[in-house]
C-alpha atoms as a PDB file:
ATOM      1  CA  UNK A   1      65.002 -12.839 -20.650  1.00  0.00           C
ATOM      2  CA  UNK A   2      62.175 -10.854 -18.761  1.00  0.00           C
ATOM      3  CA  UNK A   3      59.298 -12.747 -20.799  1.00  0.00           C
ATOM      4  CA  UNK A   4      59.772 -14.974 -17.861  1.00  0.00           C
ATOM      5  CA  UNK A   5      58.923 -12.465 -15.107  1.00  0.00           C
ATOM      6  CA  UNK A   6      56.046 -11.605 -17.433  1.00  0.00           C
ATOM      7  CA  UNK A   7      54.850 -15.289 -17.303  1.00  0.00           C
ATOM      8  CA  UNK A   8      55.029 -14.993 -14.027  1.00  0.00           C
ATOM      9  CA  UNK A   9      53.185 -12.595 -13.420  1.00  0.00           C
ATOM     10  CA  UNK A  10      50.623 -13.925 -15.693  1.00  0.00           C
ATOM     11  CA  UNK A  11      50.164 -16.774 -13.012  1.00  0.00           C
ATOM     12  CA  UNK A  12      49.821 -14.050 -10.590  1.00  0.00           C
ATOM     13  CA  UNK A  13      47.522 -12.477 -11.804  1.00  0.00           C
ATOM     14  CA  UNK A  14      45.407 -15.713 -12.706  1.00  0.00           C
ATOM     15  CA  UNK A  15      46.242 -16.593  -8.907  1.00  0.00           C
ATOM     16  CA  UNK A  16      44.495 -13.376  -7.648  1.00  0.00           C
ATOM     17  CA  UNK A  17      41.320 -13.804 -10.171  1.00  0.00           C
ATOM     18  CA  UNK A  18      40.771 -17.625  -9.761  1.00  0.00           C
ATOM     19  CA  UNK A  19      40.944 -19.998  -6.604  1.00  0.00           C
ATOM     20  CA  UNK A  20      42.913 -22.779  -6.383  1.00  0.00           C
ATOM     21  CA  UNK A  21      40.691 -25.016  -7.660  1.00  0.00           C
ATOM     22  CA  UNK A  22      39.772 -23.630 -10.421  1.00  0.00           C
ATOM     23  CA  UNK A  23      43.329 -23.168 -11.932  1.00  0.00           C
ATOM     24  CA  UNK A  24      43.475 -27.264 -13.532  1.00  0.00           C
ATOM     25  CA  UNK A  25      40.617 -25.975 -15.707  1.00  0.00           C
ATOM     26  CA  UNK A  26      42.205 -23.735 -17.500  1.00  0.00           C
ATOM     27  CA  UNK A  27      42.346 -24.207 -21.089  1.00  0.00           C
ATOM     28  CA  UNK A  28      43.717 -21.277 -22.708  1.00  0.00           C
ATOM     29  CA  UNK A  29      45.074 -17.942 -21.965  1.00  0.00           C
ATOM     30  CA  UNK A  30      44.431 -15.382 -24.374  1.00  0.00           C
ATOM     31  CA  UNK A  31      47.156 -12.639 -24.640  1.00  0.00           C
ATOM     32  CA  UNK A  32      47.224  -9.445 -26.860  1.00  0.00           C
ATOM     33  CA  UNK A  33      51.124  -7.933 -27.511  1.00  0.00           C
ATOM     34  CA  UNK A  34      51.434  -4.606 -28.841  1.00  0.00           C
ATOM     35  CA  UNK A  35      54.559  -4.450 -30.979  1.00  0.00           C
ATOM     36  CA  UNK A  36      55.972  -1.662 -28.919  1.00  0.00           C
ATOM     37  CA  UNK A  37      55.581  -3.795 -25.730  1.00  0.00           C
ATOM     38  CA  UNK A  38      59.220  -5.191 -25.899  1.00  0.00           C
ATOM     39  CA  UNK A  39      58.070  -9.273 -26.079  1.00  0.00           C
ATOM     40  CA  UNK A  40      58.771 -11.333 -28.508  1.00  0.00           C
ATOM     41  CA  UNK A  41      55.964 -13.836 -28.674  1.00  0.00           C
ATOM     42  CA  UNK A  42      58.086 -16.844 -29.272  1.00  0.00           C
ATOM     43  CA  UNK A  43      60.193 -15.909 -26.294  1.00  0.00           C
ATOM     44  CA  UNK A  44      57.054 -15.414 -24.338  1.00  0.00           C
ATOM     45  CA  UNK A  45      56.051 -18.960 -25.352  1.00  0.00           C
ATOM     46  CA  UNK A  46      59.003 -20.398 -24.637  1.00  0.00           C
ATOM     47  CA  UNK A  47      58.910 -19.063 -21.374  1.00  0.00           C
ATOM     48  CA  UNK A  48      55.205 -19.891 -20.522  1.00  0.00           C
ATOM     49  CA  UNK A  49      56.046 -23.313 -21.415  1.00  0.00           C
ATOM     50  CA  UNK A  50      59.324 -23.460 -18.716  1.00  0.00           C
ATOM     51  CA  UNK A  51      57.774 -22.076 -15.884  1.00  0.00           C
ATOM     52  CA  UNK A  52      54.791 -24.603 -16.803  1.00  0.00           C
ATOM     53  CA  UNK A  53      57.317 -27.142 -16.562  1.00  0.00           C
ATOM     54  CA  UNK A  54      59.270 -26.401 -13.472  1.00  0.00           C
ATOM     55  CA  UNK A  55      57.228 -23.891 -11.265  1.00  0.00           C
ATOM     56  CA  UNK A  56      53.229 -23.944 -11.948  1.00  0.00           C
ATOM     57  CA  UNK A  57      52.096 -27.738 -13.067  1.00  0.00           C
ATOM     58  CA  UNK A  58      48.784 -26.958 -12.115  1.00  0.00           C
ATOM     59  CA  UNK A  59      49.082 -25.556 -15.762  1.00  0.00           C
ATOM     60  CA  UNK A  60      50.422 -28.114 -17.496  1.00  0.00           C
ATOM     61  CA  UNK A  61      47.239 -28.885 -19.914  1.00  0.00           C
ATOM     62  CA  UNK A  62      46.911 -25.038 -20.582  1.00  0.00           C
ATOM     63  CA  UNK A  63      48.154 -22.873 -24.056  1.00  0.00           C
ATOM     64  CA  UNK A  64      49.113 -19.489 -24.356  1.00  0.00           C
ATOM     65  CA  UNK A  65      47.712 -17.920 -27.108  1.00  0.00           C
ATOM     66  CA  UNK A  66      49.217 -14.587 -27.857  1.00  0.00           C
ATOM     67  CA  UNK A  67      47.589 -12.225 -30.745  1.00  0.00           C
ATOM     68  CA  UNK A  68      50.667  -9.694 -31.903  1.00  0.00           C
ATOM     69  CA  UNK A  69      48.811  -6.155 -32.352  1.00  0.00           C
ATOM     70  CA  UNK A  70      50.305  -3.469 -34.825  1.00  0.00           C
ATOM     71  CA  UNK A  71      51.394  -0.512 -33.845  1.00  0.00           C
ATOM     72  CA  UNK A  72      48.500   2.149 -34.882  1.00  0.00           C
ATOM     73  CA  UNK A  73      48.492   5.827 -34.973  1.00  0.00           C
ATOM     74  CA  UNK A  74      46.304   8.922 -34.735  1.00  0.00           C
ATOM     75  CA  UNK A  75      46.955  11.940 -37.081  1.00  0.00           C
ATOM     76  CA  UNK A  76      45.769  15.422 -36.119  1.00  0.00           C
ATOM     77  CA  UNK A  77      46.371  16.866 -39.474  1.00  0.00           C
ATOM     78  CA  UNK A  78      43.439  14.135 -41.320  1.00  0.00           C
ATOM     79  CA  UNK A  79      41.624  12.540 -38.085  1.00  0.00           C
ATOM     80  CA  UNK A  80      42.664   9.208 -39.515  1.00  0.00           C
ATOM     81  CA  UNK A  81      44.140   6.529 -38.083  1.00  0.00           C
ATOM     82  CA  UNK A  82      46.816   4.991 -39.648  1.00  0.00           C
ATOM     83  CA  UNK A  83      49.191   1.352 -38.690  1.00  0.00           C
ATOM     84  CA  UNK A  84      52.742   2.576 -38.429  1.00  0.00           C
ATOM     85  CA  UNK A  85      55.109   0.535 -41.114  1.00  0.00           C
ATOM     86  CA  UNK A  86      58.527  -0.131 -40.438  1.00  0.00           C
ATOM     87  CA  UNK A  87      58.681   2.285 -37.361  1.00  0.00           C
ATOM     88  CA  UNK A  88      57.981   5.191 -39.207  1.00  0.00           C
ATOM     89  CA  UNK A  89      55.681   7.236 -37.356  1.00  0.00           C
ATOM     90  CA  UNK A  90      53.783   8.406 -40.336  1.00  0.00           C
ATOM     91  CA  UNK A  91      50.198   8.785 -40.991  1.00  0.00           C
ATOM     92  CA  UNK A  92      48.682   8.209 -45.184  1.00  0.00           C
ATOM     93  CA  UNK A  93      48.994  11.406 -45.164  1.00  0.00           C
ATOM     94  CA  UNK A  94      52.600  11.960 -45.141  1.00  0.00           C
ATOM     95  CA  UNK A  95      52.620  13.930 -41.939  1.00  0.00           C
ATOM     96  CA  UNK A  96      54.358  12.601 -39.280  1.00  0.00           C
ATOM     97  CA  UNK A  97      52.628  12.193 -35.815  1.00  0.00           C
ATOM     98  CA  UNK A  98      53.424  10.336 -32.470  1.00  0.00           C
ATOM     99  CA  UNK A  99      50.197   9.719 -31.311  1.00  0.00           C
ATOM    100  CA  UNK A 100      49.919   6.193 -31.031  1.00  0.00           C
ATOM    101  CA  UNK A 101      46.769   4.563 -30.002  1.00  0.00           C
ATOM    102  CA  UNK A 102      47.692   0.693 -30.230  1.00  0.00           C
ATOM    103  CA  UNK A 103      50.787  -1.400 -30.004  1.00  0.00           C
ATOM    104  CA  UNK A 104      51.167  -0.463 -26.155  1.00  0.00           C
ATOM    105  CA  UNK A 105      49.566  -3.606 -24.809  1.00  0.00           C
ATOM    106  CA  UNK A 106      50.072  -6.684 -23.060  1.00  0.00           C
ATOM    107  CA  UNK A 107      47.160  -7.813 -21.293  1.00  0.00           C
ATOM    108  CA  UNK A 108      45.415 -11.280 -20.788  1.00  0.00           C
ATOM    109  CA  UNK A 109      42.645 -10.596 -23.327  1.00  0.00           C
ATOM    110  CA  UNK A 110      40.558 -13.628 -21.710  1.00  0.00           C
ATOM    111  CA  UNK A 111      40.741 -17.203 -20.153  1.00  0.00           C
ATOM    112  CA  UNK A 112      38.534 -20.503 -21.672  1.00  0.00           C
ATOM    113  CA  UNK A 113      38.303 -23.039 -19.480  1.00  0.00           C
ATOM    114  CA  UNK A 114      37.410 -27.398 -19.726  1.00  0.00           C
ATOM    115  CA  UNK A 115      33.926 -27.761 -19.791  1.00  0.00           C
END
């Protein structure tokens, strides 16, 4: 299961941004996951929570909250964009096009933090 690399390097990444002491405070990590990225959000979850639970404590009163993005597309043919349904790389317009402009990602979209 690679979402648990990916957690990890979540908490890297956190560990570069925020010192030490700052980490406890975290509330929530905010996550946006393109379709086309490969993770499947409950997997990611799960995994978040095991590393929580056996590697990084320090995170044990944080969430992950992950926002799943749809796969959108770009069509030369109209200039419209269009979200891509069932994997079929097709804008409104009937003509097909490959030009995808979301449903890449997976990014930490922000971090809230205990007042």
């Amino acid at each position: 299961m690679h979402e648990i690399s990916l957690v990890k390097n979540i908490f890297g990444s956190l560990d570069t941004v925020y010192p030490e002491k700052y980490r406890e405070k975290i509330k929530k990590i905010y996550m946006k996951v393109g379709l086309l990225s490969n993770v499947e959000p409950i997997l990611m979850q799960n995994a978040f929570e095991a590393v929580v639970a056996t590697e990084r404590k320090e995170y044990q009163n944080c969430e992950l909250e992950i926002e799943v993005l749809p796969i959108l597309v770009h069509c030369d043919e109209c200039n419209k964009e269009s979200e891509v349904v069932n994997y079929k790389f097709v804008c409104s317009c009937n003509k097909p096009t490959n030009k995808v402009i979301q449903g890449n990602e997976l990014l930490i979209s922000g971090v809230e933090f205990f007042e």
